[in-house]
Protein backbone atom coordinates (compact mmCIF):
# COMPACT_ATOMS: atom_id res chain seq x y z
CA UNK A 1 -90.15 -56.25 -90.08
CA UNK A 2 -88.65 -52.90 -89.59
CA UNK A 3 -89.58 -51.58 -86.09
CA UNK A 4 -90.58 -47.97 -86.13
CA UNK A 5 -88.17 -46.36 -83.84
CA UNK A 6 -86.30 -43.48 -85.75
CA UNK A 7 -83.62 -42.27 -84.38
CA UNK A 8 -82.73 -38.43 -85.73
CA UNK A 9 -79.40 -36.46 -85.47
CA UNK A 10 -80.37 -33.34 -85.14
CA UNK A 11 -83.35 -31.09 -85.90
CA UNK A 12 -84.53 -29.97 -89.61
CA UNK A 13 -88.02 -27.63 -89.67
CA UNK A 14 -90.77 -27.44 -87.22
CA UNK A 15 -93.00 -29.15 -90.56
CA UNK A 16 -90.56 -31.89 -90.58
CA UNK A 17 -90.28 -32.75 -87.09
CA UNK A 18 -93.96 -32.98 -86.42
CA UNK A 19 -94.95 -34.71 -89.45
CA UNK A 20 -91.58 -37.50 -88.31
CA UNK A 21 -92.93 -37.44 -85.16
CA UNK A 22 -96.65 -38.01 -86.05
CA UNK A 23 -95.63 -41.28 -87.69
CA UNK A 24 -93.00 -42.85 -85.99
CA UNK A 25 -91.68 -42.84 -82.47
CA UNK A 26 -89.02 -40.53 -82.49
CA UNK A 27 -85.65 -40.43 -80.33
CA UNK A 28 -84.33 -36.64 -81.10
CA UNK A 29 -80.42 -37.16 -80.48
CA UNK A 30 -79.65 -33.35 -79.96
CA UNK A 31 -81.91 -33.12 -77.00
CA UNK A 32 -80.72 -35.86 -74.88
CA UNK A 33 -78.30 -34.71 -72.05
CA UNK A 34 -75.26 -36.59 -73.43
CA UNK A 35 -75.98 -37.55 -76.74
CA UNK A 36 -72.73 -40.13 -76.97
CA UNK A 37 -73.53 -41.51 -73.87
CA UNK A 38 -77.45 -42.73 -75.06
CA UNK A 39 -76.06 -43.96 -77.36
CA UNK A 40 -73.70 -46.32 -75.78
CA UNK A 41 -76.74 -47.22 -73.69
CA UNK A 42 -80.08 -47.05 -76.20
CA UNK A 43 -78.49 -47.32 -79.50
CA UNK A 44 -79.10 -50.95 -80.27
CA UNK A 45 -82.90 -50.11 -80.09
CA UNK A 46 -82.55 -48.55 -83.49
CA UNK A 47 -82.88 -49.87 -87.04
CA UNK A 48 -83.49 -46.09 -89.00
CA UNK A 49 -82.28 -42.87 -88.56
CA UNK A 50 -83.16 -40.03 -89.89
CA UNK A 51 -80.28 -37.09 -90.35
CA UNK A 52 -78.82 -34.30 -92.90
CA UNK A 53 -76.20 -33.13 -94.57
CA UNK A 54 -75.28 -30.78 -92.19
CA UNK A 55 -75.50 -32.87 -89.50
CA UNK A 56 -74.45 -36.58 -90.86
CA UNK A 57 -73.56 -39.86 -88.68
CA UNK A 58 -70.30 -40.21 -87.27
CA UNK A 59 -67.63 -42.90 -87.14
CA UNK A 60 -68.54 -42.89 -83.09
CA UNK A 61 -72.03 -42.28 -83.24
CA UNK A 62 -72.74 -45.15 -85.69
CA UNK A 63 -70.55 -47.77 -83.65
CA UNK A 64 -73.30 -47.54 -80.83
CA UNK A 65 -75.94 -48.36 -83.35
CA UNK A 66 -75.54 -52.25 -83.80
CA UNK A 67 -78.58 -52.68 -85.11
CA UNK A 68 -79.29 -50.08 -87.77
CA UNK A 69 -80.57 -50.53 -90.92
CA UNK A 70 -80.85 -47.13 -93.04
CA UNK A 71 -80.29 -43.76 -93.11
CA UNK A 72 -82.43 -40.95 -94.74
CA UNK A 73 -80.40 -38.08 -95.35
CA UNK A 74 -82.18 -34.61 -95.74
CA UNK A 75 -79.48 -33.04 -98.65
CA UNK A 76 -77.53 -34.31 -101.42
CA UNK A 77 -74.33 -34.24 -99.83
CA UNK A 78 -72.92 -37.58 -98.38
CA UNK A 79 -69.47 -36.61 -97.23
CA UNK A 80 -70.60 -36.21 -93.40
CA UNK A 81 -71.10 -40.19 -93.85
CA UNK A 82 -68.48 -42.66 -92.95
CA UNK A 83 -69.12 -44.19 -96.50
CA UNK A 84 -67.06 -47.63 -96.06
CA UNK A 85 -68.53 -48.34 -92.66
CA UNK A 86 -71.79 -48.15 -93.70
CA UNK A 87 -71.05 -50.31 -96.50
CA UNK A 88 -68.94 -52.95 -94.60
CA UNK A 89 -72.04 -53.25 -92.64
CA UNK A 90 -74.52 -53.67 -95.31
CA UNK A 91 -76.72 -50.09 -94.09
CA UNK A 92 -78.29 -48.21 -97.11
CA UNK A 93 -77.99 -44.42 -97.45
CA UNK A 94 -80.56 -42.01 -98.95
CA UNK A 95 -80.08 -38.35 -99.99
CA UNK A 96 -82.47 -36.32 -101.67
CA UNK A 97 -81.55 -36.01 -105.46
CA UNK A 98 -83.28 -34.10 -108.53
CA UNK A 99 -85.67 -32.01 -106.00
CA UNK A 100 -82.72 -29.42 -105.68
CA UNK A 101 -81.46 -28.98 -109.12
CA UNK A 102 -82.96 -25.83 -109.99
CA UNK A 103 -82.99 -24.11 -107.50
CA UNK A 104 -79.27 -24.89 -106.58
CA UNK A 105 -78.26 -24.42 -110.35
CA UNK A 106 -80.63 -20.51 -110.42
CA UNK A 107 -78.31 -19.68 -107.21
CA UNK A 108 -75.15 -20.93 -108.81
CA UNK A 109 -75.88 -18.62 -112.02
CA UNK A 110 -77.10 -16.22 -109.66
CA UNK A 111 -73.72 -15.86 -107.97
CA UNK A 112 -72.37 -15.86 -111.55
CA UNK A 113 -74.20 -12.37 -112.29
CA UNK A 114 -73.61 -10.52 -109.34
CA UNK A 115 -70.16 -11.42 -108.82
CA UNK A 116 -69.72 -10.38 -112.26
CA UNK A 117 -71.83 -6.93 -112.38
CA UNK A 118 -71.64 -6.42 -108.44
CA UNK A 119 -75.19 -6.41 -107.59
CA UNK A 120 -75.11 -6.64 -103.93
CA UNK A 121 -72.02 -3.76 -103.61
CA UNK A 122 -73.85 -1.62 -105.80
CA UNK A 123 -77.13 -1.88 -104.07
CA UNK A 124 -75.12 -1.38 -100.85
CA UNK A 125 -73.94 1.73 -102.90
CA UNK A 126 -77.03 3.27 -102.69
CA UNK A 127 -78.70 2.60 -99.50
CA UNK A 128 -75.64 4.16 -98.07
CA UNK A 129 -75.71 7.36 -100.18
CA UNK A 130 -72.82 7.09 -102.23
CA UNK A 131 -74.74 7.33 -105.31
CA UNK A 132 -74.95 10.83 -104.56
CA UNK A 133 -71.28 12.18 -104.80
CA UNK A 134 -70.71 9.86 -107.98
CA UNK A 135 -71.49 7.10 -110.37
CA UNK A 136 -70.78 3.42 -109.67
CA UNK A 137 -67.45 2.12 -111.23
CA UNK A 138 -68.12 -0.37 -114.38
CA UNK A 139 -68.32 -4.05 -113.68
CA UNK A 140 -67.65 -6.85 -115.79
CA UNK A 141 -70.26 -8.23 -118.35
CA UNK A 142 -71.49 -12.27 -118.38
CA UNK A 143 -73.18 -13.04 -121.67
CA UNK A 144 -70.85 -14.87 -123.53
CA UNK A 145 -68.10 -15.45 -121.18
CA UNK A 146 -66.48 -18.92 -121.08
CA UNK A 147 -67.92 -21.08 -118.01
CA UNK A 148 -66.25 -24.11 -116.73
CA UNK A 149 -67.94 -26.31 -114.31
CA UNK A 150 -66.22 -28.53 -112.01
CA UNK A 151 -68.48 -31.85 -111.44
CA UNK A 152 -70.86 -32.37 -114.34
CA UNK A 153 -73.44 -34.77 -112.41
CA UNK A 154 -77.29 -33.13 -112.03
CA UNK A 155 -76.59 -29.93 -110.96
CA UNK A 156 -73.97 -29.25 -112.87
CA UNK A 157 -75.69 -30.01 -116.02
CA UNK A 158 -78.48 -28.12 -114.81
CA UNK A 159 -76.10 -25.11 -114.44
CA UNK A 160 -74.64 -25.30 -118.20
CA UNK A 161 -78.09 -25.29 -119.43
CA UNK A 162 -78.78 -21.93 -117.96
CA UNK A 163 -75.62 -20.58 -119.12
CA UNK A 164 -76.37 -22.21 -122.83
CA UNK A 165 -79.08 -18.71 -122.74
CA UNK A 166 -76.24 -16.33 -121.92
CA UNK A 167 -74.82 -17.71 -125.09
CA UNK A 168 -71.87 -18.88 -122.74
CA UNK A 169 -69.39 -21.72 -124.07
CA UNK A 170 -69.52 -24.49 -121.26
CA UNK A 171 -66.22 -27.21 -120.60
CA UNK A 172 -66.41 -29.76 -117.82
CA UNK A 173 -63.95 -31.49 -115.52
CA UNK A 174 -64.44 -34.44 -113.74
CA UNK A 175 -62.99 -37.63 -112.85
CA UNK A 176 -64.62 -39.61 -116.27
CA UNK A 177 -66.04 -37.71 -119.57
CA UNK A 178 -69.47 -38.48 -120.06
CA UNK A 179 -69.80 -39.47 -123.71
CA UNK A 180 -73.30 -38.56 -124.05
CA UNK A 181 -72.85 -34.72 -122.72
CA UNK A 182 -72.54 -31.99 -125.62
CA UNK A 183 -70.34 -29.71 -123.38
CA UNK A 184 -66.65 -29.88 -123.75
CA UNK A 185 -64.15 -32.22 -121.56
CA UNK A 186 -61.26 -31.29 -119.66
CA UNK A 187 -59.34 -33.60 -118.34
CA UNK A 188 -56.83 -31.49 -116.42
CA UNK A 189 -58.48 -28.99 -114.05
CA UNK A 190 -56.02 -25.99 -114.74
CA UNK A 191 -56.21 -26.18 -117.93
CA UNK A 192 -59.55 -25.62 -117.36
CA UNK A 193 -59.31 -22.55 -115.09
CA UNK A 194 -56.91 -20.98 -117.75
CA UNK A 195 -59.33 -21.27 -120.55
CA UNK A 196 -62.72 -20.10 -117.93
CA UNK A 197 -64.15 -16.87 -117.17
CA UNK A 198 -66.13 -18.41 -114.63
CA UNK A 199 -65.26 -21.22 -112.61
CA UNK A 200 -68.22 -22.74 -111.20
CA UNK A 201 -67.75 -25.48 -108.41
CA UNK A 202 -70.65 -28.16 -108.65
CA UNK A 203 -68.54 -31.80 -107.05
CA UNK A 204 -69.49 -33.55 -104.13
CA UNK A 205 -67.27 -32.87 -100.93
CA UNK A 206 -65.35 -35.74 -98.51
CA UNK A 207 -61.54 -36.57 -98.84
CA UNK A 208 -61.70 -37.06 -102.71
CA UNK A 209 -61.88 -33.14 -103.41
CA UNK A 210 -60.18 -31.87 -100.49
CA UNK A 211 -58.76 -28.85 -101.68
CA UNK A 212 -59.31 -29.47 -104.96
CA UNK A 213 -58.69 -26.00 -105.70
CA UNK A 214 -56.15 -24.81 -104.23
CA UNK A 215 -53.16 -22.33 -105.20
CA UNK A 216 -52.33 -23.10 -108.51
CA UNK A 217 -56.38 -23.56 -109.46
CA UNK A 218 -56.98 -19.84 -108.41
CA UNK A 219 -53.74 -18.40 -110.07
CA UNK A 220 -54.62 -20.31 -113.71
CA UNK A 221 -58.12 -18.88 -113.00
CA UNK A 222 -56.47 -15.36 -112.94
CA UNK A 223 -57.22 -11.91 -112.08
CA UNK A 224 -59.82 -11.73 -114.56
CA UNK A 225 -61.51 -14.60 -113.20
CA UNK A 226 -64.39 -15.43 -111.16
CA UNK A 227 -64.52 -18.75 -108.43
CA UNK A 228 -68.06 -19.52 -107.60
CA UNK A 229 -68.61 -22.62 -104.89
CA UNK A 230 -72.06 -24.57 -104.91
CA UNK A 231 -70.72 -27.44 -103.71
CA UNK A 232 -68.63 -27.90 -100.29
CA UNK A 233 -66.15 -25.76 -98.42
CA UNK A 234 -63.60 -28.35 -98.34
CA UNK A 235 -63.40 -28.03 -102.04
CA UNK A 236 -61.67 -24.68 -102.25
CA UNK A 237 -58.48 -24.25 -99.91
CA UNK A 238 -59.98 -21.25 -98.39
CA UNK A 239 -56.70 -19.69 -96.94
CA UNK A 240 -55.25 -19.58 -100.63
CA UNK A 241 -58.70 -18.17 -101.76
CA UNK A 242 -58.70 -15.25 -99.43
CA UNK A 243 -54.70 -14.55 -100.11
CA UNK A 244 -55.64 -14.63 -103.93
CA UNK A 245 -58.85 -12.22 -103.62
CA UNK A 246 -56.72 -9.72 -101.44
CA UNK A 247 -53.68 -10.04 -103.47
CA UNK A 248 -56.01 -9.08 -106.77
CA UNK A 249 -54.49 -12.80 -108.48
CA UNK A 250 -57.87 -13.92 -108.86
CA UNK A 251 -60.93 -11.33 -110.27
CA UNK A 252 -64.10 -12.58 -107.61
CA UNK A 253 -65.71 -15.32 -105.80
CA UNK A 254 -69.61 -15.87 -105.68
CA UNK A 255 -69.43 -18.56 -102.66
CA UNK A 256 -72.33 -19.94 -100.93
CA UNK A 257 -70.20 -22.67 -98.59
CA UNK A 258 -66.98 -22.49 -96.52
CA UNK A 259 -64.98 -24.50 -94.88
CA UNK A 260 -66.17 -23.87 -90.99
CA UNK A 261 -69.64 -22.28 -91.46
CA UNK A 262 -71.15 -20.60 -90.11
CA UNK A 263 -67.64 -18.85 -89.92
CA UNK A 264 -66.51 -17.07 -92.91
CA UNK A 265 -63.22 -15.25 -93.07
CA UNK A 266 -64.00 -11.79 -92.36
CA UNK A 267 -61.34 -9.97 -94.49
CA UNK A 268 -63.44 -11.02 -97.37
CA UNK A 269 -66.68 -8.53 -96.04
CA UNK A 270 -65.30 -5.45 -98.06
CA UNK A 271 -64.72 -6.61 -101.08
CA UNK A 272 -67.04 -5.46 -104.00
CA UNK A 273 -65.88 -8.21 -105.75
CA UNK A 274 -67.39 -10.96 -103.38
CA UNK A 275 -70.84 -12.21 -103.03
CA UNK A 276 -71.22 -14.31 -99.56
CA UNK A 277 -74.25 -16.35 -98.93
CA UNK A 278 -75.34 -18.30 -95.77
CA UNK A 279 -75.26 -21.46 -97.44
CA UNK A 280 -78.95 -21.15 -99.54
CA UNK A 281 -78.23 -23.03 -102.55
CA UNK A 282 -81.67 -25.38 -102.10
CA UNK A 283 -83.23 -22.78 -99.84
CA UNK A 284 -86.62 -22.24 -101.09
CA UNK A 285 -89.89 -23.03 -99.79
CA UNK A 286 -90.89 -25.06 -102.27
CA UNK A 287 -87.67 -26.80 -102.80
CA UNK A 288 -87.16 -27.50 -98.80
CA UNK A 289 -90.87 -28.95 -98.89
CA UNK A 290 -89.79 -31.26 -101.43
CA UNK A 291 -86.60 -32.55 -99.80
CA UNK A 292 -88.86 -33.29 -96.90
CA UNK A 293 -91.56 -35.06 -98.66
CA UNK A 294 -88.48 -37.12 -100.18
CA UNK A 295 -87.29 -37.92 -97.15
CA UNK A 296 -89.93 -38.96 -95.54
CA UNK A 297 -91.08 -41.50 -98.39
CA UNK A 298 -87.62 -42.95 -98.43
CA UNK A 299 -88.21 -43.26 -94.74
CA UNK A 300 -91.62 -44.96 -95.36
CA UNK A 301 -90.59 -46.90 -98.21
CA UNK A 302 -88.15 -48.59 -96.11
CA UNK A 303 -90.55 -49.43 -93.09
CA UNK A 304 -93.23 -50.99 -96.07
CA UNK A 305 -90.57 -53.34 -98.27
CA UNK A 306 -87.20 -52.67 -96.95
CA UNK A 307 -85.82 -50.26 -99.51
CA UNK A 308 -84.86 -46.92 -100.23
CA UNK A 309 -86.50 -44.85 -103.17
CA UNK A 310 -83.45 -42.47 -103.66
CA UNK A 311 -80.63 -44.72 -102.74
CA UNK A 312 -77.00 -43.20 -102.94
């Protein structure tokens, strides 16, 4: 029997935390005075913990916890795990798939638009007057441009479907074709950025995709084309991305993650050709709700029979 002790990381929303707390007895790691050092003393005391993908389970962290079972992971992401420790020691891992899709794939195609047509410069255009002395200069147009997507699992698919109503040809690279997908496969990833308008990033991060695009990505891409990252920071070699935006070797980047958020590089702040988000992809209320409903019964799932609805 699974005691009901739930250890969590770090804190996700008020809803969340009060609901956890309501049915289980919760240990909240980021308000102890030395989180490492509870650890080392309290850890064994827990068989489930409860984190995100922002905030994950370290290496360190999960060596004080002898005695843990499963993890419920707010997020789809999994690279803040240490993946082959938690499988040498038999602990399962649960994300939150499928509840994010849409609204991750509407932001992707989102960034797609207004890097594209400039939304966001030219509504900063005319709050700040300029409209006034002159008209805005002509953007670039998306129906019918050639998308590539980089990672064809849910969201990606999700994201070629929406472009399939912009009448926009859709190829795929990833590390096996699907057979039963109707979009085209590309097995080498610049030949994929030569042949795209839009490059859309939609893999998972960790040390398999480091820098997946790096240099040579962003110069095949060109400087007619457009980068836009979904996914993970650690995808995109962000140094070569900013020398390649300033330089004018590659057309714009619609990015929603970066490599040390909340930092992003601020020589990227005035160009028109850049769309920045703080990270929003699955930030909705209803989609949020959803992730937390998800993790929850994961959570509870585990407590009744031992297993995981969504496990990785």
């Amino acid at each position: 029997m699974v005691n009901s002790r739930v250890l969590q990381i770090g804190p996700l929303s008020e809803r969340f935390n009060r609901t956890l707390a309501d049915h289980y007895q919760v240990t909240a790691l980021w308000q102890q005075a030395d989180p490492l050092r509870f650890l080392e003393e309290q850890g064994g005391q827990f068989e489930l913990l409860v984190s995100s993908a922002r905030f994950g389970c370290s290496a360190e962290q999960l060596q004080c916890l002898p005695n843990l079972r499963a993890i419920c992971s707010f997020g789809v992401g999994y690279d803040p795990y240490p993946l082959e420790l938690l499988r040498d020691r038999g602990i399962v891992l649960s994300t939150t798939p499928d509840v994010l899709n849409d609204c991750v794939a509407d932001l992707a195609m989102g960034l797609i638009i207004d890097t594209a047509r400039q939304l966001a410069a030219a509504d900063r255009f005319v709050r700040q007057g300029q409209w006034l002395t002159g008209n805005y200069p002509l953007t670039r147009k998306v129906s019918g441009k050639k998308l590539g997507i980089v990672g064809l699992g849910r969201i990606g698919q999700a994201i070629a479907r929406r472009a399939e109503g912009f009448a926009m040809p859709v190829r795929y690279h990833k590390r096996c074709q699907d057979l039963s997908s109707p979009y085209g496969f590309e097995a080498d990833l610049l030949a994929l950025a030569r042949w795209a308008d839009f490059l859309v990033l939609a893999c998972p991060g960790g040390a398999a995709t480091h820098h997946l695009i790096d240099a040579d990505v962003l110069a095949a891409l060109g400087p007619q084309g457009v980068l836009v990252n979904i996914s993970r920071g650690s995808v995109v070699d962000q140094t070569a991305l900013v020398a390649a935006l300033l330089d004018g070797s590659l057309g714009g980047a619609g990015l929603d993650v970066f490599e040390s958020e909340p930092a992003v590089p601020a020589e990227l702040f005035v160009l028109p050709n850049v769309v920045l988000l703080p990270h929003v992809g699955s930030g909705t209320h209803e989609t949020r709700l959803q992730m937390e409903e998800l993790v929850l019964a994961n959570l509870q799932a585990f407590f009744d029979k031992g297993e995981l609805l969504t496990p990785l």
